[in-house]
PDB file of N, CA and C in Angstrom:
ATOM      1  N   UNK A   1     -10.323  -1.594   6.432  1.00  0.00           N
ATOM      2  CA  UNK A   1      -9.848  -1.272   5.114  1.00  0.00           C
ATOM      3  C   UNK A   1     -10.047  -2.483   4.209  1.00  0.00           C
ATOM      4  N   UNK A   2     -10.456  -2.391   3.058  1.00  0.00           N
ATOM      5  CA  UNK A   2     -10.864  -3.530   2.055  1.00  0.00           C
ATOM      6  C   UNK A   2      -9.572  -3.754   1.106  1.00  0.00           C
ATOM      7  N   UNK A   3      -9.037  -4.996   1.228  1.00  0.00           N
ATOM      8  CA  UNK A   3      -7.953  -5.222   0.459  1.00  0.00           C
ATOM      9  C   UNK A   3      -8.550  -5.898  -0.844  1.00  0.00           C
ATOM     10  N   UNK A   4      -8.509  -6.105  -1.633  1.00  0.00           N
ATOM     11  CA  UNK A   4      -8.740  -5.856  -3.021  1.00  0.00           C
ATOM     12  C   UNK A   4      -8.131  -7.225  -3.777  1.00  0.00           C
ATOM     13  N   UNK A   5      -7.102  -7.586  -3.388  1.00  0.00           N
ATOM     14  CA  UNK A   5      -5.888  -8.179  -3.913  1.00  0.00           C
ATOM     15  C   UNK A   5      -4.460  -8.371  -3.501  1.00  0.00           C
ATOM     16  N   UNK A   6      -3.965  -9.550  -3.011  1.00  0.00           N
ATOM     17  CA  UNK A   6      -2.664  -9.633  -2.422  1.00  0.00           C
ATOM     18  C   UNK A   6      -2.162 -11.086  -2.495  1.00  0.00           C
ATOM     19  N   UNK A   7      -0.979 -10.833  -3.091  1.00  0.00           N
ATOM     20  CA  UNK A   7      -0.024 -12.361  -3.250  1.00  0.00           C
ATOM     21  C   UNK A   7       1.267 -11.620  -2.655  1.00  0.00           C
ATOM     22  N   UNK A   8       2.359 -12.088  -2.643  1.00  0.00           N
ATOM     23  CA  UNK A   8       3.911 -12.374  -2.075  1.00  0.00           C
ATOM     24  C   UNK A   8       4.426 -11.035  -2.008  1.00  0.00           C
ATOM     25  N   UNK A   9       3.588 -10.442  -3.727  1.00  0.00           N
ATOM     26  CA  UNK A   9       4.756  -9.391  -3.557  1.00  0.00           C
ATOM     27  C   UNK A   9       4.306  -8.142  -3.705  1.00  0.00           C
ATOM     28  N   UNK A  10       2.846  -7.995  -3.575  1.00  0.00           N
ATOM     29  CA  UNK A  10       2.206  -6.389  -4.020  1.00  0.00           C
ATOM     30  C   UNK A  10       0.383  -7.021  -3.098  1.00  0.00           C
ATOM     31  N   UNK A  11      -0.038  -6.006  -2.543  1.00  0.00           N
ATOM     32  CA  UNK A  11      -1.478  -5.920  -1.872  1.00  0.00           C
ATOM     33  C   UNK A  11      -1.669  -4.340  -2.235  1.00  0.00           C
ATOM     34  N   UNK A  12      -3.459  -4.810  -2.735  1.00  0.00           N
ATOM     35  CA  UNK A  12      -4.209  -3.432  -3.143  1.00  0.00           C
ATOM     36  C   UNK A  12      -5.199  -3.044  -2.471  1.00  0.00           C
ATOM     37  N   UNK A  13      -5.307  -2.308  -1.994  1.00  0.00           N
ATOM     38  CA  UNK A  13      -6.512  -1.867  -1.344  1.00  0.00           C
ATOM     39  C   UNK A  13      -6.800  -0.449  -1.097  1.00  0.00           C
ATOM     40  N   UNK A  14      -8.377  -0.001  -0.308  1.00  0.00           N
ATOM     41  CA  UNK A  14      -9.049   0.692  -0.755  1.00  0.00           C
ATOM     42  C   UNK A  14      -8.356   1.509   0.287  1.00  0.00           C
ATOM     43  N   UNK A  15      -7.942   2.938   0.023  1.00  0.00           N
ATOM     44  CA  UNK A  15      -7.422   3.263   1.187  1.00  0.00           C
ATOM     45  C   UNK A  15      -9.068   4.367   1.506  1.00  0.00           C
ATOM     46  N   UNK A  16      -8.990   4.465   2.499  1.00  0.00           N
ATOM     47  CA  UNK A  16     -10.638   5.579   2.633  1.00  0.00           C
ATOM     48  C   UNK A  16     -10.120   7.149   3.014  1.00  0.00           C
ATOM     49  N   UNK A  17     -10.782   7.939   2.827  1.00  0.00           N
ATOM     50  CA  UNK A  17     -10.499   9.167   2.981  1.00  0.00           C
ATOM     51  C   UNK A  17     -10.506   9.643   4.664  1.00  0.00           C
ATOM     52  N   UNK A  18      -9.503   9.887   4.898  1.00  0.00           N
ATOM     53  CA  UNK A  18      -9.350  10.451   6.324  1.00  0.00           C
ATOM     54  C   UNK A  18      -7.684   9.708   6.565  1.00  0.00           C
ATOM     55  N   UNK A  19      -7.588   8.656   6.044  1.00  0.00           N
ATOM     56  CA  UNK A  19      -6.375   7.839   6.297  1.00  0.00           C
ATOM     57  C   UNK A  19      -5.205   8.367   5.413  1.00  0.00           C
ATOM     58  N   UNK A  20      -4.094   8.364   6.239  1.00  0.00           N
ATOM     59  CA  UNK A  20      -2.808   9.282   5.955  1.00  0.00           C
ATOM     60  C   UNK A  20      -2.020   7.686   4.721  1.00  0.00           C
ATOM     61  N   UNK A  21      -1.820   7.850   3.559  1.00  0.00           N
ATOM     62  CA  UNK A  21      -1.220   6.641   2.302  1.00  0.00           C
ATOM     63  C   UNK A  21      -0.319   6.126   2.739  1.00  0.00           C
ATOM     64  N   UNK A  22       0.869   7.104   3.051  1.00  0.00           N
ATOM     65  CA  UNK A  22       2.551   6.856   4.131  1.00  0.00           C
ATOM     66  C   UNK A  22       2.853   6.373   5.432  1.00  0.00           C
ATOM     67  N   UNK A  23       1.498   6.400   6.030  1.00  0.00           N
ATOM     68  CA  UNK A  23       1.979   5.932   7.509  1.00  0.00           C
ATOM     69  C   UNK A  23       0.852   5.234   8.306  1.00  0.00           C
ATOM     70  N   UNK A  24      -0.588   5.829   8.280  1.00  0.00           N
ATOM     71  CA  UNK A  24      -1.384   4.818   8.985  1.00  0.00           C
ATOM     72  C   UNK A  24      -1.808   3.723   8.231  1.00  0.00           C
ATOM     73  N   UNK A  25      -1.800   3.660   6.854  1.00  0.00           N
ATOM     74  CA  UNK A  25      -2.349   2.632   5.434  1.00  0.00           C
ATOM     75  C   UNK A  25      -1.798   1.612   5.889  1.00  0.00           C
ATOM     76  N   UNK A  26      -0.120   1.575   5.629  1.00  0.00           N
ATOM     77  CA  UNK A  26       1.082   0.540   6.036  1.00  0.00           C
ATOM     78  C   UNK A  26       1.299  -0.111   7.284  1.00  0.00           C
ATOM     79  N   UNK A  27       0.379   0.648   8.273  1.00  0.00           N
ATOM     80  CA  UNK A  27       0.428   0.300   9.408  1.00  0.00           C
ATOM     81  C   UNK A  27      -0.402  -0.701   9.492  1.00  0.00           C
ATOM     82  N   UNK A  28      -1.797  -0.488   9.221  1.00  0.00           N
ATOM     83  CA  UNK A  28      -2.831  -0.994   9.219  1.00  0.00           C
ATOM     84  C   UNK A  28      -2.725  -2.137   8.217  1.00  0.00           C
ATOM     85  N   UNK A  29      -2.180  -2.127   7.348  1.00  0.00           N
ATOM     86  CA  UNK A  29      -1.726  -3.495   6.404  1.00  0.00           C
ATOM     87  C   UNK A  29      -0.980  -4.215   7.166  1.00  0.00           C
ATOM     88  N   UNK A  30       0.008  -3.669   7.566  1.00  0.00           N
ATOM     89  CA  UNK A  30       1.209  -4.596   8.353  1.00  0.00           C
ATOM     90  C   UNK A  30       0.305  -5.267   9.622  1.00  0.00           C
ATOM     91  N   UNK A  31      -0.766  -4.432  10.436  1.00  0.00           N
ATOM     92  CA  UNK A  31      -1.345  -5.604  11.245  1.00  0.00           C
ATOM     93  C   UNK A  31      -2.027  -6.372  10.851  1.00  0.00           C
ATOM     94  N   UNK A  32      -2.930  -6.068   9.464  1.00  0.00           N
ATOM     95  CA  UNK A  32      -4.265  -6.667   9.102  1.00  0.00           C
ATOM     96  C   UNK A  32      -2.883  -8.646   8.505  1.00  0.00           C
ATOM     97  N   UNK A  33      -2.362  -8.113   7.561  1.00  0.00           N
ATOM     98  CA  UNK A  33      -1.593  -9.178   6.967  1.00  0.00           C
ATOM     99  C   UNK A  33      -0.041  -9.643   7.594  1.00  0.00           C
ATOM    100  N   UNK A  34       0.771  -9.189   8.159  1.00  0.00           N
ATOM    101  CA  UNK A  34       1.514  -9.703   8.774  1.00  0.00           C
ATOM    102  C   UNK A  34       2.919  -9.793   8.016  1.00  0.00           C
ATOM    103  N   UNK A  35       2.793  -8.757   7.498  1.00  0.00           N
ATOM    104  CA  UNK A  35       4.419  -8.367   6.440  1.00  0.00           C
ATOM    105  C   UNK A  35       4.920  -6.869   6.499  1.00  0.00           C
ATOM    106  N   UNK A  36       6.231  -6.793   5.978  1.00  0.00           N
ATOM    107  CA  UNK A  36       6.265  -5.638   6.191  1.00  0.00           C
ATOM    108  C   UNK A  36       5.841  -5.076   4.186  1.00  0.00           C
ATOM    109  N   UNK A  37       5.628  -3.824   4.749  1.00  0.00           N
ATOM    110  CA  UNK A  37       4.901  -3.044   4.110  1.00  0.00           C
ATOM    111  C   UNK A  37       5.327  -1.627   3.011  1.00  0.00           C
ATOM    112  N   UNK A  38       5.736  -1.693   2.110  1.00  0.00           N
ATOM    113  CA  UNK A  38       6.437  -0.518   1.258  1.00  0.00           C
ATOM    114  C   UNK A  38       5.105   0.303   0.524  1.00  0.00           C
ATOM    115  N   UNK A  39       5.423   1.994   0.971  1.00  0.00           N
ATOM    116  CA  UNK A  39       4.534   2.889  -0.229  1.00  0.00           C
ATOM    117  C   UNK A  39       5.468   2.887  -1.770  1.00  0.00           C
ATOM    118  N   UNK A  40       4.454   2.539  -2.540  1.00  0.00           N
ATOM    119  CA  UNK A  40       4.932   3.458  -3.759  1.00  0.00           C
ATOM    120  C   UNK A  40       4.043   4.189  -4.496  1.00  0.00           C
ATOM    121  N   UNK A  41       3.273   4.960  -4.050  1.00  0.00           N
ATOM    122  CA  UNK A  41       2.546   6.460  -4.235  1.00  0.00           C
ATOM    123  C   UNK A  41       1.963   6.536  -2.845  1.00  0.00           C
ATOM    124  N   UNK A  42       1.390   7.708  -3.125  1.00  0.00           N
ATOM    125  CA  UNK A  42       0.422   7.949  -2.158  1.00  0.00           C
ATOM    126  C   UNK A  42      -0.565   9.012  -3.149  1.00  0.00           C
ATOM    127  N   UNK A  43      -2.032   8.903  -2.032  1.00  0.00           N
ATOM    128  CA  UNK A  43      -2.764   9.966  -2.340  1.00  0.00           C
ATOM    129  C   UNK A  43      -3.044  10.770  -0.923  1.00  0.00           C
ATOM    130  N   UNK A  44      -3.575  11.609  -1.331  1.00  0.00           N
ATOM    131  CA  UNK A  44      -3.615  12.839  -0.062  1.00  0.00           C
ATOM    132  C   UNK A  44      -4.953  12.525   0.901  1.00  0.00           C
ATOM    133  N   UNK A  45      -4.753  12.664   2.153  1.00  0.00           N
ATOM    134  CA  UNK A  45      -5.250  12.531   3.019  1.00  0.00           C
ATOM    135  C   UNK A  45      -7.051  12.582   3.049  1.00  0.00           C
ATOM    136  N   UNK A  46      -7.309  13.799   2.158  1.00  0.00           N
ATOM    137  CA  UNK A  46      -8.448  13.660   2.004  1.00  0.00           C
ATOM    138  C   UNK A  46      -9.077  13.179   0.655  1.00  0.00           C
ATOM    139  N   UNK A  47      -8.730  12.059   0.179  1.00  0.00           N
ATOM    140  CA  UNK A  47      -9.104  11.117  -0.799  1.00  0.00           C
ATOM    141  C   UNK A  47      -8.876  10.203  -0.636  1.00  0.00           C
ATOM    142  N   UNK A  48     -10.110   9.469  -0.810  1.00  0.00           N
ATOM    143  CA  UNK A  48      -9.620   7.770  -1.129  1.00  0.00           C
ATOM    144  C   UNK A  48      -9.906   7.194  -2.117  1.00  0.00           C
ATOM    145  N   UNK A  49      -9.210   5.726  -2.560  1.00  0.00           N
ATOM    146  CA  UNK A  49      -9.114   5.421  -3.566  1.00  0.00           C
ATOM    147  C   UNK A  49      -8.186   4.103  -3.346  1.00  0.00           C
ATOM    148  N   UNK A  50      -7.906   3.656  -5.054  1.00  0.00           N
ATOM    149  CA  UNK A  50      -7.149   2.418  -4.822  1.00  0.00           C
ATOM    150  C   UNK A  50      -5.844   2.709  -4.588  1.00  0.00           C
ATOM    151  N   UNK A  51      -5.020   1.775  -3.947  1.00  0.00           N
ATOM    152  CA  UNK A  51      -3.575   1.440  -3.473  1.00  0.00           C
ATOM    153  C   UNK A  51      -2.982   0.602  -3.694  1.00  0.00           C
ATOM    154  N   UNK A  52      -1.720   0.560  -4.263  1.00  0.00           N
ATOM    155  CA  UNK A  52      -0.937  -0.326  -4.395  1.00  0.00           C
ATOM    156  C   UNK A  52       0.262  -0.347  -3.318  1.00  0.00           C
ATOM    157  N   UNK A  53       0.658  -1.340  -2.575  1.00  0.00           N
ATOM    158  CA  UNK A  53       1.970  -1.553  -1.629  1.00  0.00           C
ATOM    159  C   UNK A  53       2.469  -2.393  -2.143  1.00  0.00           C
ATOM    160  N   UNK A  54       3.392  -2.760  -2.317  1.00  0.00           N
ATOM    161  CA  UNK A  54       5.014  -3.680  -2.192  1.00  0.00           C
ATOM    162  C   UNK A  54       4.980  -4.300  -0.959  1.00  0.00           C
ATOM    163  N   UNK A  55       4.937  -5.652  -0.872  1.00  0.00           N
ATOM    164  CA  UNK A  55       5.216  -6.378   0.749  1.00  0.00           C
ATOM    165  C   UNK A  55       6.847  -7.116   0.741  1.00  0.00           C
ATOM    166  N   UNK A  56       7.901  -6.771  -0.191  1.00  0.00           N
ATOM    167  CA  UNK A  56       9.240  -6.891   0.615  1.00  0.00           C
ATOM    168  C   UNK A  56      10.036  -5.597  -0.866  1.00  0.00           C
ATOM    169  N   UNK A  57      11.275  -5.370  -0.311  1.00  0.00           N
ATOM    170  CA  UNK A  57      11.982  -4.740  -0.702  1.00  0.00           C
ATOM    171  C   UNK A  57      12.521  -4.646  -2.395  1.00  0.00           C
ATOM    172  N   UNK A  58      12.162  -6.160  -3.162  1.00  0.00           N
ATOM    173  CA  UNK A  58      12.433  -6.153  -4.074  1.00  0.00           C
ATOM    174  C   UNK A  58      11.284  -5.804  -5.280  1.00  0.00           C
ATOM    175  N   UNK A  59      10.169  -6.022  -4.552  1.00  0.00           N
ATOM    176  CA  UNK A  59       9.119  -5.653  -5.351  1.00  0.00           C
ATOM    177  C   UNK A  59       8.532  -4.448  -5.351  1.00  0.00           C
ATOM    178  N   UNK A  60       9.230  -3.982  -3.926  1.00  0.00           N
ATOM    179  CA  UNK A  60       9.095  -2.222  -3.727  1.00  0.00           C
ATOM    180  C   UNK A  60       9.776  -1.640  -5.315  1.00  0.00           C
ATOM    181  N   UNK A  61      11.687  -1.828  -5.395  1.00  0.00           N
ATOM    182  CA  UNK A  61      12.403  -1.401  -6.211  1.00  0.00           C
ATOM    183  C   UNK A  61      11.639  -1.413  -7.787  1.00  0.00           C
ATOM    184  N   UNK A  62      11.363  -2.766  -7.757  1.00  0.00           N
ATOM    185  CA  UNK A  62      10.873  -3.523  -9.465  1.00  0.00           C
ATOM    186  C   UNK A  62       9.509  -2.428  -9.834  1.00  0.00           C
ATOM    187  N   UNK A  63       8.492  -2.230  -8.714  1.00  0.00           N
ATOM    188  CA  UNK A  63       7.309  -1.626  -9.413  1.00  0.00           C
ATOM    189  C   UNK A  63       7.540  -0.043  -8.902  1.00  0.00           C
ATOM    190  N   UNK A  64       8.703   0.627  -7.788  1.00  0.00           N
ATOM    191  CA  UNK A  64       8.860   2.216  -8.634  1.00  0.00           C
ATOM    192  C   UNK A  64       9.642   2.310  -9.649  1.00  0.00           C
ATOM    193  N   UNK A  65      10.443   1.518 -10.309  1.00  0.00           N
ATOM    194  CA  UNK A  65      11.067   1.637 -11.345  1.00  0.00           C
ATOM    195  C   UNK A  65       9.750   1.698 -12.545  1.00  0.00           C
ATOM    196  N   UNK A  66       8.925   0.735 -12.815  1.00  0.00           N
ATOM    197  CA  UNK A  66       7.541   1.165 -13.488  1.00  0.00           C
ATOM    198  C   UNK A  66       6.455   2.679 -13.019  1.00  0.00           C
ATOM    199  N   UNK A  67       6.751   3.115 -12.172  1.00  0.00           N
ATOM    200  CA  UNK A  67       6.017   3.817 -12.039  1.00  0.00           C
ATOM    201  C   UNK A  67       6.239   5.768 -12.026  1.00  0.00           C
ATOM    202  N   UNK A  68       7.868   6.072 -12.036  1.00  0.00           N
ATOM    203  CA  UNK A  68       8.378   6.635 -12.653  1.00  0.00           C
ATOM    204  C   UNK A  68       9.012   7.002 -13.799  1.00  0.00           C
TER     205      UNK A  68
END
């Protein structure tokens, strides 16, 4: 998976089509980088595209508050 962009508190990357946004993406981040890992969207299984994650809890809260 091609990460795009990542500092402290948000990593972007390409998620590819076949890969589930909610559960194998985060997984696969959490081994590739070594943090834990928050969704805040997803796209559907058969699309890919760019991604945004949250890598701790406060930056999860701060960017769904922007995104709703």
């Amino acid at each position: 998976m091609e990460i795009i962009y990542s500092d402290k508190q948000i990593v972007v990357c390409i998620k590819p089509v076949g890969v589930d946004a909610e559960h194998q993406v985060p997984d696969m981040l959490k081994e590739n980088i070594g943090s834990e890992i928050f969704t805040l969207h997803r796209l559907d299984k058969n699309v890919g595209g760019v991604m945004v994650y949250a890598r701790n809890k406060q930056a999860a809260a701060a960017l769904s508050k922007t995104i709703t």
